[in-house]
N, C-alpha and C. Protein backbone atom coordinates (compact mmCIF):
# COMPACT_ATOMS: atom_id res chain seq x y z
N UNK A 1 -3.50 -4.41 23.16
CA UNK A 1 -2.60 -4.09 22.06
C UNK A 1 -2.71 -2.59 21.77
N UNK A 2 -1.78 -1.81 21.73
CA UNK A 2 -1.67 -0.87 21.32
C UNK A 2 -1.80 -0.30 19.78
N UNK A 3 -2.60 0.80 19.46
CA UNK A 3 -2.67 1.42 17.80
C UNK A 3 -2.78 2.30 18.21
N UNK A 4 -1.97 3.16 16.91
CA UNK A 4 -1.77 4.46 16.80
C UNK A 4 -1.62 4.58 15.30
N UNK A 5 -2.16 5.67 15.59
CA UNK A 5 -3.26 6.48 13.56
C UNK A 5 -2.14 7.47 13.60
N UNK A 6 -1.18 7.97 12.34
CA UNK A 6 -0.82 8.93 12.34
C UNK A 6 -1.58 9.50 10.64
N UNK A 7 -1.54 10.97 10.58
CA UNK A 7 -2.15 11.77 9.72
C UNK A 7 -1.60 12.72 9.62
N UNK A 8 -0.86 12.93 8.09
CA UNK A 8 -0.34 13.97 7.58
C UNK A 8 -0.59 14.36 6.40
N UNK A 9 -0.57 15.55 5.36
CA UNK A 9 -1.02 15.77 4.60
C UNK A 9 0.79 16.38 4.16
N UNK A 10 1.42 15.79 2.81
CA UNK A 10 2.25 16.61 1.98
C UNK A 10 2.00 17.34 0.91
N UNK A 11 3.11 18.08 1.18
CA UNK A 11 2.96 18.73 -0.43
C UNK A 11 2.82 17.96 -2.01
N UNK A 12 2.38 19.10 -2.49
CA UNK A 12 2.18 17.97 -3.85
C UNK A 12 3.01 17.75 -4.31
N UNK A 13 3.88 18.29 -4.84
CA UNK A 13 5.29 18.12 -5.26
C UNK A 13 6.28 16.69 -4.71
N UNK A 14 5.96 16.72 -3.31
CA UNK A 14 6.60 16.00 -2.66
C UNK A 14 6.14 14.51 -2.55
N UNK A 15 4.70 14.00 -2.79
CA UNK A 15 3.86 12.84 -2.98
C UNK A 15 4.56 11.93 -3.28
N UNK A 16 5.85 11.94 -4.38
CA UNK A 16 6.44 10.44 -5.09
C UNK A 16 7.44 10.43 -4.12
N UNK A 17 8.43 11.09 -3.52
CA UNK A 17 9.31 11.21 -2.80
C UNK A 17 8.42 10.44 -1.32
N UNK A 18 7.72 10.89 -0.64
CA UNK A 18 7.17 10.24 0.23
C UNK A 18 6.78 8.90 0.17
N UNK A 19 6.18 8.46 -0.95
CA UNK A 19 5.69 7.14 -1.12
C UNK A 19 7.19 6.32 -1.36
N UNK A 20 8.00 6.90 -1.93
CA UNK A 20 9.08 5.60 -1.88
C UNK A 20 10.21 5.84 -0.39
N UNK A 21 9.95 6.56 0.40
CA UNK A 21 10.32 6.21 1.53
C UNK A 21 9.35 5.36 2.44
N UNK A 22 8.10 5.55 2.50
CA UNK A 22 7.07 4.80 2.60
C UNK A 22 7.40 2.91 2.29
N UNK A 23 7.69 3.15 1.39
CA UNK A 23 7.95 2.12 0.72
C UNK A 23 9.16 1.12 1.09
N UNK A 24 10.23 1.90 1.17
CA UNK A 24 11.72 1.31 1.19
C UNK A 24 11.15 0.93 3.22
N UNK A 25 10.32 1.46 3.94
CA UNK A 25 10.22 1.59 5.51
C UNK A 25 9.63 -0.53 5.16
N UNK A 26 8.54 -0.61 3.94
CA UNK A 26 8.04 -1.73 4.31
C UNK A 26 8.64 -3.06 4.11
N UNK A 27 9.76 -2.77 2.79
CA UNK A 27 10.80 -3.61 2.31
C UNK A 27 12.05 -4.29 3.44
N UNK A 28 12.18 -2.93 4.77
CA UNK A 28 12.67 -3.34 5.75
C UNK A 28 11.82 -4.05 6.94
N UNK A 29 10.48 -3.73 7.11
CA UNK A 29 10.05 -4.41 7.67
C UNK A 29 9.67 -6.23 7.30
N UNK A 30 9.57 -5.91 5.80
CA UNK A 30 9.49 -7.66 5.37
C UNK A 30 10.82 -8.37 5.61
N UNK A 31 12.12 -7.81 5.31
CA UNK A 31 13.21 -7.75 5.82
C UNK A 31 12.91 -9.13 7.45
N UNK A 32 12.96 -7.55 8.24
CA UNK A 32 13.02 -8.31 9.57
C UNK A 32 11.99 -9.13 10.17
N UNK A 33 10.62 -9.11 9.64
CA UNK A 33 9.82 -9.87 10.22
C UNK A 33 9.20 -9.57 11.58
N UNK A 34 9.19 -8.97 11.83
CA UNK A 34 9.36 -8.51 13.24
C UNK A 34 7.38 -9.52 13.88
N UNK A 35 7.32 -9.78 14.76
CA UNK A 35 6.40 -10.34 14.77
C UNK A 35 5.50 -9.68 15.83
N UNK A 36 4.20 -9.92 15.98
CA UNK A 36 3.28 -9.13 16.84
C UNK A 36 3.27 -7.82 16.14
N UNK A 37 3.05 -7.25 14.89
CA UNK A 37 3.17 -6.15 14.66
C UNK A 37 2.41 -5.65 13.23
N UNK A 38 1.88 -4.92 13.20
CA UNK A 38 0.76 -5.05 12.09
C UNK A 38 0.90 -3.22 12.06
N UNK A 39 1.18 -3.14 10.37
CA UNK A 39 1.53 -1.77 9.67
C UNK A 39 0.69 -1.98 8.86
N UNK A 40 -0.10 -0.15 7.85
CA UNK A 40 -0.64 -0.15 7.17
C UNK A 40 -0.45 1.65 7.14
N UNK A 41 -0.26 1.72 5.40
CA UNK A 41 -0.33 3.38 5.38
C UNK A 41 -1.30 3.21 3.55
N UNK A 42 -2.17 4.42 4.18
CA UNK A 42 -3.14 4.60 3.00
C UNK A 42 -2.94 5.72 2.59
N UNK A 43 -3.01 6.33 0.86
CA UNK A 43 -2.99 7.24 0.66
C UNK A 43 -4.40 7.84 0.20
N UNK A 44 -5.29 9.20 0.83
CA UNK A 44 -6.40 9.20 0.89
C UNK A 44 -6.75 9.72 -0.73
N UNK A 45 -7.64 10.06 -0.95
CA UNK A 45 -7.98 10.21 -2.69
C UNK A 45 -7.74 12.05 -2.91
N UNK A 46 -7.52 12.52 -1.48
CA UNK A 46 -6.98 13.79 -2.47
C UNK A 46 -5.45 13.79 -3.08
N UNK A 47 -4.98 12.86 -2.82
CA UNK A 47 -3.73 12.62 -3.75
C UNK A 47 -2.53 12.89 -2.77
N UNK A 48 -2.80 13.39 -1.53
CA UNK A 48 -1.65 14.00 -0.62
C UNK A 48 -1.82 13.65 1.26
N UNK A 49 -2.86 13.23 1.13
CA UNK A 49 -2.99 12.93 2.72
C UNK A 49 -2.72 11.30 2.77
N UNK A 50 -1.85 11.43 4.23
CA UNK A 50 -1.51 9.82 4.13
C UNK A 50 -2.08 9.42 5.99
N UNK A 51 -2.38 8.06 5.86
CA UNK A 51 -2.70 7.43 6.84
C UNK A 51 -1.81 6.93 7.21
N UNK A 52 -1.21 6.46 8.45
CA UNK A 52 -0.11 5.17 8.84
C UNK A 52 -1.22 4.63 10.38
N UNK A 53 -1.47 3.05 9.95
CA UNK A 53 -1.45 2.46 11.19
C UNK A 53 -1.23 1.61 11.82
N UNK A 54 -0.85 1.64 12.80
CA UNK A 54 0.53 0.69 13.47
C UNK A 54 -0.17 -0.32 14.63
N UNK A 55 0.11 -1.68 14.67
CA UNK A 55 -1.06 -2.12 15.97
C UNK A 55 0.19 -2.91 16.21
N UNK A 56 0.37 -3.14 17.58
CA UNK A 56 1.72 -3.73 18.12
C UNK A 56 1.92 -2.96 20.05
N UNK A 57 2.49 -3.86 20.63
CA UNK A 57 2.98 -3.81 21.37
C UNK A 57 4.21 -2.92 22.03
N UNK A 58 4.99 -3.34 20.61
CA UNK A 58 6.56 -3.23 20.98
C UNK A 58 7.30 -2.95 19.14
N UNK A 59 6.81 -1.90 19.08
CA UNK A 59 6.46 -1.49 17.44
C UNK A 59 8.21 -1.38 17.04
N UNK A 60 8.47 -1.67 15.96
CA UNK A 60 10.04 -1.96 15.79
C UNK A 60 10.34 -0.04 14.75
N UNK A 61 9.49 0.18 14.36
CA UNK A 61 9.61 1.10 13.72
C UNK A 61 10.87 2.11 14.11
N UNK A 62 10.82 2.77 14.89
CA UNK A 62 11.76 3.23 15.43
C UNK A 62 13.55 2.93 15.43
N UNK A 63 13.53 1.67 15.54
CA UNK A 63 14.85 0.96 14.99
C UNK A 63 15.50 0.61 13.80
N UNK A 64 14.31 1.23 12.84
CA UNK A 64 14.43 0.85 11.52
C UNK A 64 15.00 2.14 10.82
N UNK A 65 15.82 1.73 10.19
CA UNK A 65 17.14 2.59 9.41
C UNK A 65 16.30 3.43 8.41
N UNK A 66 15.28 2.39 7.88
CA UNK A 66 14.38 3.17 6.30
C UNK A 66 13.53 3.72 7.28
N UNK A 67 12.96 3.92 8.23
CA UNK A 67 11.95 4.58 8.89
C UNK A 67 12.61 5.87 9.69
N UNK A 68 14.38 5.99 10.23
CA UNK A 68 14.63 6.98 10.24
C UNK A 68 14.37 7.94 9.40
N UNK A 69 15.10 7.18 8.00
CA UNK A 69 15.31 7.99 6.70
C UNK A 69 13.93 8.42 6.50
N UNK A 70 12.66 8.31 6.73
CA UNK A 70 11.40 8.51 6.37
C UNK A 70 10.98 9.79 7.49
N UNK A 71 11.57 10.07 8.64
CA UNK A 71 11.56 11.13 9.71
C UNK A 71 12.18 12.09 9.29
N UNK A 72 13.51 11.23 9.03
CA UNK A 72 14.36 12.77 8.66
C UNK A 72 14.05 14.13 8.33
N UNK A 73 13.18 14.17 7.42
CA UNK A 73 12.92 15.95 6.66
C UNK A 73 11.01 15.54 6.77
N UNK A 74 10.48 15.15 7.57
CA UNK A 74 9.19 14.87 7.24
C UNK A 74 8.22 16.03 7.32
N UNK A 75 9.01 17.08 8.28
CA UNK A 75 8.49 18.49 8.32
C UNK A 75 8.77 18.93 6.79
N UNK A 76 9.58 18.99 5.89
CA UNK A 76 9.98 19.86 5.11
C UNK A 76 8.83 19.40 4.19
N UNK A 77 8.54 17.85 3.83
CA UNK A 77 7.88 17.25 2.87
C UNK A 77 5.78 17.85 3.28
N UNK A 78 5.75 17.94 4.34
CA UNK A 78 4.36 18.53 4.57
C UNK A 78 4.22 19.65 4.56
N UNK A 79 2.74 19.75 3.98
CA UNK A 79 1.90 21.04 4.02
C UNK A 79 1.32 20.96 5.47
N UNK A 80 1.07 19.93 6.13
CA UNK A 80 0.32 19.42 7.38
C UNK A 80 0.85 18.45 8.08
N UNK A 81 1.70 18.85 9.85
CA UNK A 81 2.73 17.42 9.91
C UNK A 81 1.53 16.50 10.46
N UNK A 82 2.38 15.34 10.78
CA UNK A 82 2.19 14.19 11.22
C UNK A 82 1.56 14.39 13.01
N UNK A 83 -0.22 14.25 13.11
CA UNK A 83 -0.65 14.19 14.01
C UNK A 83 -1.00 12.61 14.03
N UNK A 84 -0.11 12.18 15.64
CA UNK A 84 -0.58 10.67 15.76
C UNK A 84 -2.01 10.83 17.04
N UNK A 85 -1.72 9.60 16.86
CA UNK A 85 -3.34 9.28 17.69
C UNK A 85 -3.15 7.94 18.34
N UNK A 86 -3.82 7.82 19.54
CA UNK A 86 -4.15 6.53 19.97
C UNK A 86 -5.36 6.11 19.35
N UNK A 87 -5.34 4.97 18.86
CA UNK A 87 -6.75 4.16 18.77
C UNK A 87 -7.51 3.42 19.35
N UNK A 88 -8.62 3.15 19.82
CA UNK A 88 -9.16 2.09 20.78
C UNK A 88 -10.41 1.35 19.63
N UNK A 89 -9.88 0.06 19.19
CA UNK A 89 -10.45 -0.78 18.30
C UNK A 89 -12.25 -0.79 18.81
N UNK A 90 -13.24 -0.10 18.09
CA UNK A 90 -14.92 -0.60 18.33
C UNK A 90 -15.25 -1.77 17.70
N UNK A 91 -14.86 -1.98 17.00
CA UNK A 91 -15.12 -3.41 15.89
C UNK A 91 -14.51 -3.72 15.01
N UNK A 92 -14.43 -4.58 14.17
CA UNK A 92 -14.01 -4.90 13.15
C UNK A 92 -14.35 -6.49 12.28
N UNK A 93 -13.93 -6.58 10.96
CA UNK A 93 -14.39 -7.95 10.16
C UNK A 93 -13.26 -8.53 9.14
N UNK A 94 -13.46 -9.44 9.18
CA UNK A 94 -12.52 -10.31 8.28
C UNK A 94 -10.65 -10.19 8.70
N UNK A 95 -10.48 -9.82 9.92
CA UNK A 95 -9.25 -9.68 10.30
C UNK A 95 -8.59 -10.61 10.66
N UNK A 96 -7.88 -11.55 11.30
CA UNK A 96 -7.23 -12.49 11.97
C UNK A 96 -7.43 -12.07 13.42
């Protein structure tokens, strides 16, 4: 299975604006259901760095209308863009 960590840090200003595109991205994913596919975005405690991580195969993100809209200006909204990452799972607990 494939994961990938992305990490960006926005501006402050920009924090509420991000979170409800954030947001409207997950409303479409409950939407479609998409299956085999496991999302998660954290916002870290300095108030502006965000986590996204994605574990899936065949990740639907990309097709998703609210997840364009969430690309669109994502440079403009950061102080720090969006570095993704591959992940390779060492462990984990209480997961499915």
């Amino acid at each position: 299975m494939r994961r990938v960590v992305v990490r960006y840090r926005v501006k402050p200003d920009r924090v509420e604006e991000n979170e409800r595109l954030v947001r409207a991205v997950y409303e479409e994913l409950h939407r479609a259901g998409p299956a085999g596919f496991r999302y998660a975005t954290f916002k870290l405690d300095d108030g502006v760095t965000f986590v996204h991580v994605a574990e899936g195969d065949d990740p639907p993100l990309p097709r998703l209308a609210a997840f364009k809209e969430f690309q669109k200006d994502i440079a403009a909204r950061c102080d720090e863009p969006p570095l993704a990452s591959e992940a390779e799972q060492v462990g984990s607990f209480g997961r499915d």
